[in-house]
Protein backbone atom coordinates (compact mmCIF):
# COMPACT_ATOMS: atom_id res chain seq x y z
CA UNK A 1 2.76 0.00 -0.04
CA UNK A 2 3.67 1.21 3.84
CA UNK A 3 2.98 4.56 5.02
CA UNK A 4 6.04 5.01 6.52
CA UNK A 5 9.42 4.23 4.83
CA UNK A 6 11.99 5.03 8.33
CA UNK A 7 11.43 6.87 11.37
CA UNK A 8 13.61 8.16 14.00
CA UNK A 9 12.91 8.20 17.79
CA UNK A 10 13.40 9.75 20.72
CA UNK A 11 16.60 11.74 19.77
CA UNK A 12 17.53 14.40 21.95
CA UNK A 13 17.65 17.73 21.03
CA UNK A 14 21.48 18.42 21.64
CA UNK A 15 21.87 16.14 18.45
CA UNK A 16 20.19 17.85 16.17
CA UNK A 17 22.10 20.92 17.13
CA UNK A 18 25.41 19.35 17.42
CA UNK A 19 25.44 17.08 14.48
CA UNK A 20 22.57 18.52 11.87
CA UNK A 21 24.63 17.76 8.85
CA UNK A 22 24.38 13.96 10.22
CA UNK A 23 20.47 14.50 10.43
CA UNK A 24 19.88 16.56 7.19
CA UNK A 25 20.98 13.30 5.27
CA UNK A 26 18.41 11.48 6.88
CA UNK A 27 15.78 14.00 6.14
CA UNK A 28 16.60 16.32 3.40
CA UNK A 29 13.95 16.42 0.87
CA UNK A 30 11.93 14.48 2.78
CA UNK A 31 8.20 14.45 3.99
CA UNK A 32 6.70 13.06 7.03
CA UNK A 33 5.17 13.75 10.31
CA UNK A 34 7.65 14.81 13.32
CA UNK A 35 6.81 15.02 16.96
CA UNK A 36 8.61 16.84 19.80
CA UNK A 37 8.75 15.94 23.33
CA UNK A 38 9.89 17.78 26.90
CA UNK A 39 10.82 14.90 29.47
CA UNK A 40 9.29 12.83 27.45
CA UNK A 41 5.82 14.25 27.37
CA UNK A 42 4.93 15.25 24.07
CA UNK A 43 4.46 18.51 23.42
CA UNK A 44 4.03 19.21 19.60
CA UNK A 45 3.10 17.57 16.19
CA UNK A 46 3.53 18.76 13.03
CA UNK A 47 4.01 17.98 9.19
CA UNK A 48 6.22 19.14 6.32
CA UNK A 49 7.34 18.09 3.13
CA UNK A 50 10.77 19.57 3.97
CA UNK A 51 11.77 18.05 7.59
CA UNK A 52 15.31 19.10 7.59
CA UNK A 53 14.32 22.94 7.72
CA UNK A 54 11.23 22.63 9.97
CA UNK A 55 12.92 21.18 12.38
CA UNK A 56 16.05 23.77 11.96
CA UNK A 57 13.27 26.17 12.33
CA UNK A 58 12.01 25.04 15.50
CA UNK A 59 16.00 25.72 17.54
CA UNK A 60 14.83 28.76 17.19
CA UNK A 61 11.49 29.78 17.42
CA UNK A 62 8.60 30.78 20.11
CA UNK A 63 8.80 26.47 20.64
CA UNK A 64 12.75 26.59 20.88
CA UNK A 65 12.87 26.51 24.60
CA UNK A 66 9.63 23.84 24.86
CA UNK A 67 11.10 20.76 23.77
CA UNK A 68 14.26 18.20 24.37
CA UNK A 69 14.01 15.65 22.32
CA UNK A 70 11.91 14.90 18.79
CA UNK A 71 11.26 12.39 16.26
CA UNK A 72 10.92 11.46 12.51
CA UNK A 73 8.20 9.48 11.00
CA UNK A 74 9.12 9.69 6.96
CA UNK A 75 6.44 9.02 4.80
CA UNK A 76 6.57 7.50 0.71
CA UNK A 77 4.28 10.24 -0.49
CA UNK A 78 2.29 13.17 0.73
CA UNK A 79 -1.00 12.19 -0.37
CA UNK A 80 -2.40 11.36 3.43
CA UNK A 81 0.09 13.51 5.22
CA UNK A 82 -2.12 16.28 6.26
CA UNK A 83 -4.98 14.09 7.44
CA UNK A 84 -2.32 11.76 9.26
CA UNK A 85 -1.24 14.87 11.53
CA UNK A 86 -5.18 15.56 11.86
CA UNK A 87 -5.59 11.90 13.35
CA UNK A 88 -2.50 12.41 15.83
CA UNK A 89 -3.82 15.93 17.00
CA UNK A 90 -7.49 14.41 17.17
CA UNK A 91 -6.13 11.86 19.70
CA UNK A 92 -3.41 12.82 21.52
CA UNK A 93 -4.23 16.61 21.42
CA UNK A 94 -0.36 17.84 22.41
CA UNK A 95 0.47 20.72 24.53
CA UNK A 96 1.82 22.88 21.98
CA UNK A 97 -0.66 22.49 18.82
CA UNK A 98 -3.44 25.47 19.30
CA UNK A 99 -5.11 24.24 15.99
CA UNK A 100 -7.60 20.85 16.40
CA UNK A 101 -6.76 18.81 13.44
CA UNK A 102 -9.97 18.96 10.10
CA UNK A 103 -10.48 15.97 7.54
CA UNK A 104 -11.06 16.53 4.11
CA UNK A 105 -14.11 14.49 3.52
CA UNK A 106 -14.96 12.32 7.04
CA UNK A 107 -18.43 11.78 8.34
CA UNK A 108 -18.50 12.50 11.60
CA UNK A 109 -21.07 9.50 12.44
CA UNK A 110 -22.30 10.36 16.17
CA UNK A 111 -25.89 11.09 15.87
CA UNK A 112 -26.33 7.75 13.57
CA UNK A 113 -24.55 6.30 16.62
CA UNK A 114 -26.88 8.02 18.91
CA UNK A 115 -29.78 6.88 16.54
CA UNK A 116 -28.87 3.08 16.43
CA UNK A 117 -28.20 2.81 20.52
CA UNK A 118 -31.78 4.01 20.91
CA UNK A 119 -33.35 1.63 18.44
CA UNK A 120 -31.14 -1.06 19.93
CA UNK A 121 -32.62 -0.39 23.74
CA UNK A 122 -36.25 -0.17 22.17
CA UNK A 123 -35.83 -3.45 21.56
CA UNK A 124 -34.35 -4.75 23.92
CA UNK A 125 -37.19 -3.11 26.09
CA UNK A 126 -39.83 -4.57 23.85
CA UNK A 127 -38.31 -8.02 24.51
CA UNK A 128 -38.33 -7.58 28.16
CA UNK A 129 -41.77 -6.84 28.35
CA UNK A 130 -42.88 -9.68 25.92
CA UNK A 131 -43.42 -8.01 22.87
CA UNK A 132 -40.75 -9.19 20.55
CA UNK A 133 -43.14 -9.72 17.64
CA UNK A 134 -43.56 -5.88 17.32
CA UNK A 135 -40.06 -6.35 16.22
CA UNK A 136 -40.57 -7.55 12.61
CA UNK A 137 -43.69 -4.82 12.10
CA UNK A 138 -42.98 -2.91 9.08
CA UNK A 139 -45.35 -0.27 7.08
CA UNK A 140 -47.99 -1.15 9.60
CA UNK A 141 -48.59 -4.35 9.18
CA UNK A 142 -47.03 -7.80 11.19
CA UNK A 143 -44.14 -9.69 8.99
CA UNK A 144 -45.25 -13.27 8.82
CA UNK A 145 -43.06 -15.99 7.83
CA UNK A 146 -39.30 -16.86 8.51
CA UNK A 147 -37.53 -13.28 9.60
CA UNK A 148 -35.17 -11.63 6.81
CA UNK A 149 -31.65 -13.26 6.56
CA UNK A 150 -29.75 -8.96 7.38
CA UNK A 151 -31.93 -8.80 10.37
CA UNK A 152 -29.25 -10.18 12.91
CA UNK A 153 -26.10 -8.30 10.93
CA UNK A 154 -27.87 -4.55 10.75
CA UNK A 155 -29.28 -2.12 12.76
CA UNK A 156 -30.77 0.15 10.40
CA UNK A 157 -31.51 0.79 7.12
CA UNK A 158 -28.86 1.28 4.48
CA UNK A 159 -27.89 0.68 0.42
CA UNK A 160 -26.36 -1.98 -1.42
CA UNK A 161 -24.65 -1.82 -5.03
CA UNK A 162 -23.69 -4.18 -7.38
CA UNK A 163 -21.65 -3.70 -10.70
CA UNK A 164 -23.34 -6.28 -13.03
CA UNK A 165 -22.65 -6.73 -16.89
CA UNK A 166 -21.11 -3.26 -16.74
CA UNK A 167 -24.04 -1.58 -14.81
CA UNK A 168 -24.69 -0.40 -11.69
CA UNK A 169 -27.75 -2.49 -9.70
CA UNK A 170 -28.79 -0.49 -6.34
CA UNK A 171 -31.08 -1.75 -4.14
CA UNK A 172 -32.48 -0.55 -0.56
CA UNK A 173 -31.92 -2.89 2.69
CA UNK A 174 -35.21 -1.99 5.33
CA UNK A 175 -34.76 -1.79 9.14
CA UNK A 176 -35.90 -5.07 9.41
CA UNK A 177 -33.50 -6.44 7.38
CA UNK A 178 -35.39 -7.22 3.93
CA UNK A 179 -34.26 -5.62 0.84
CA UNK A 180 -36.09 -4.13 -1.59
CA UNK A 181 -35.17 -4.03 -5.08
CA UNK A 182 -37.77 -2.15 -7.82
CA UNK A 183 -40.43 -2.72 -6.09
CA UNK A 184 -40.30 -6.26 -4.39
CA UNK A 185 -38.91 -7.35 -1.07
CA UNK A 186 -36.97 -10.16 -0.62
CA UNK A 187 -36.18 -11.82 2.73
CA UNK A 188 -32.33 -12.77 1.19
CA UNK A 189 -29.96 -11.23 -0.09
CA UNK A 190 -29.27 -14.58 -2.58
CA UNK A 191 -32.87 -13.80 -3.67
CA UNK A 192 -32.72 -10.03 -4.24
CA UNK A 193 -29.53 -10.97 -6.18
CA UNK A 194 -31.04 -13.78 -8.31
CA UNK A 195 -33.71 -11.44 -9.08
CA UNK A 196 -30.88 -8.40 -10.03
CA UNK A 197 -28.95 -10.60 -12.77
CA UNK A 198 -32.04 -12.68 -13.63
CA UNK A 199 -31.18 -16.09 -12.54
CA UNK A 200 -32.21 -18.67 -10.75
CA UNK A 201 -29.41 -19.00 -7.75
CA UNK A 202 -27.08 -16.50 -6.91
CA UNK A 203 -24.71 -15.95 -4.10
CA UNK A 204 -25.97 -12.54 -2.64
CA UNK A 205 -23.51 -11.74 -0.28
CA UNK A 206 -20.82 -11.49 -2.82
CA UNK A 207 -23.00 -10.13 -4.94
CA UNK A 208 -24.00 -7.04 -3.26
CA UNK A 209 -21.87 -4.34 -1.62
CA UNK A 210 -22.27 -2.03 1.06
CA UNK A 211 -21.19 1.21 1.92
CA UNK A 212 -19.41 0.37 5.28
CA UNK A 213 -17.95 4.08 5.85
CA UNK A 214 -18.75 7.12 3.16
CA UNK A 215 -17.34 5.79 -0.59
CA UNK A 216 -15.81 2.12 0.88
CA UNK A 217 -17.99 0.01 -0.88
CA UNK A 218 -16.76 -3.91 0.55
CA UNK A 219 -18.67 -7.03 0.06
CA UNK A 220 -21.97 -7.73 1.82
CA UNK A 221 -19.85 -10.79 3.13
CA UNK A 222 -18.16 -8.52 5.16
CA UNK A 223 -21.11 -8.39 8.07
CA UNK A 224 -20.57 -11.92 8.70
CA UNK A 225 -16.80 -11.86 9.65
């Protein structure tokens, strides 16, 4: 289902004020995100679940003399519509909005980031300087034997899930890539999965899941695309 059912752009100002009963048919009742604009610069977002007098509101108030022209984004639903403004004032921070725009429930992911560039240049300085072996050390002691299947799609640790048989199997992918699952490590994620459901072969990277942003669980397949 789209976001946005019809939108209206770049309509001057002396329109809505001249023919507002043309406009209020458009937008009465209506939700969505609006923007207005002086010579063609934006200069304000907002949201409301009733356009028609929001934008009435704003001939006359302390923004009545700051803008020229405007448009209309209607949305189906108001579900998103607060943290759709937040996105537009995030990134194209307007003139006339004092308030930075909050989400509800987003990790603000900088410092991993941060963490992940640094681990990436230490080894990319170990390899310069010969030592690429150090790369597969983990718990103290030198991997030996092919190198784990994640290790060239990761660059840090993280958790995979799998609904199986009406459960939920968890298991723990390592920075170097293997996975550990009660107890064991396996170099695969076909073999961590076989060893989840109990079978002989299984296709791990439909099995498993990861959690690519906080709650969007997608298919471990997904780091191959």
């Amino acid at each position: 289902m789209p976001l946005v059912s019809q939108h209206l752009e770049n309509i001057s100002r002396e329109a809505l004020e001249k023919y507002q009963d043309i406009v209020r048919r458009y937008v009465r009742r209506r939700q969505g995100v609006y923007a207005l604009y002086r010579r063609n610069k934006l200069y304000y977002i907002g949201l409301a679940s009733n356009l028609r007098s929001r934008l009435g509101h704003h001939l006359r108030d302390h923004h009545q003399d700051s803008w020229d022209r405007f448009s209309v984004y209607l949305t189906i639903g108001d579900s998103h519509l607060k943290e759709l403004e937040s996105l537009i004032l995030r990134v194209v921070k307007p003139k006339g909005n004092k308030q930075k725009g909050k989400f509800l429930k987003s990790e603000d992911i900088r410092r991993s980031f941060a963490r992940d560039v640094r681990s990436r240049q230490h080894n990319e300085l170990l390899s310069l300087l010969g030592k690429e072996n150090v790369l597969d050390v983990e718990e103290g002691k030198l991997a030996i034997g092919r190198q784990p299947v994640l290790a060239n799609y990761i660059d840090g640790p993280m958790n995979l899930q799998s609904r199986y048989k009406g459960k939920i199997i968890k298991a723990h992918v390592r920075r170097n890539g293997s996975i550990r699952f009660k107890g064991k490590v396996y170099l695969s994620p076909s073999l961590a999965g076989a060893a989840a459901c109990k079978r002989r072969t299984c296709n791990g990277w439909t099995f498993w899941q990861y959690e690519r942003a906080p709650g969007d669980w997608v298919p471990l397949n997904e780091l191959r695309k």
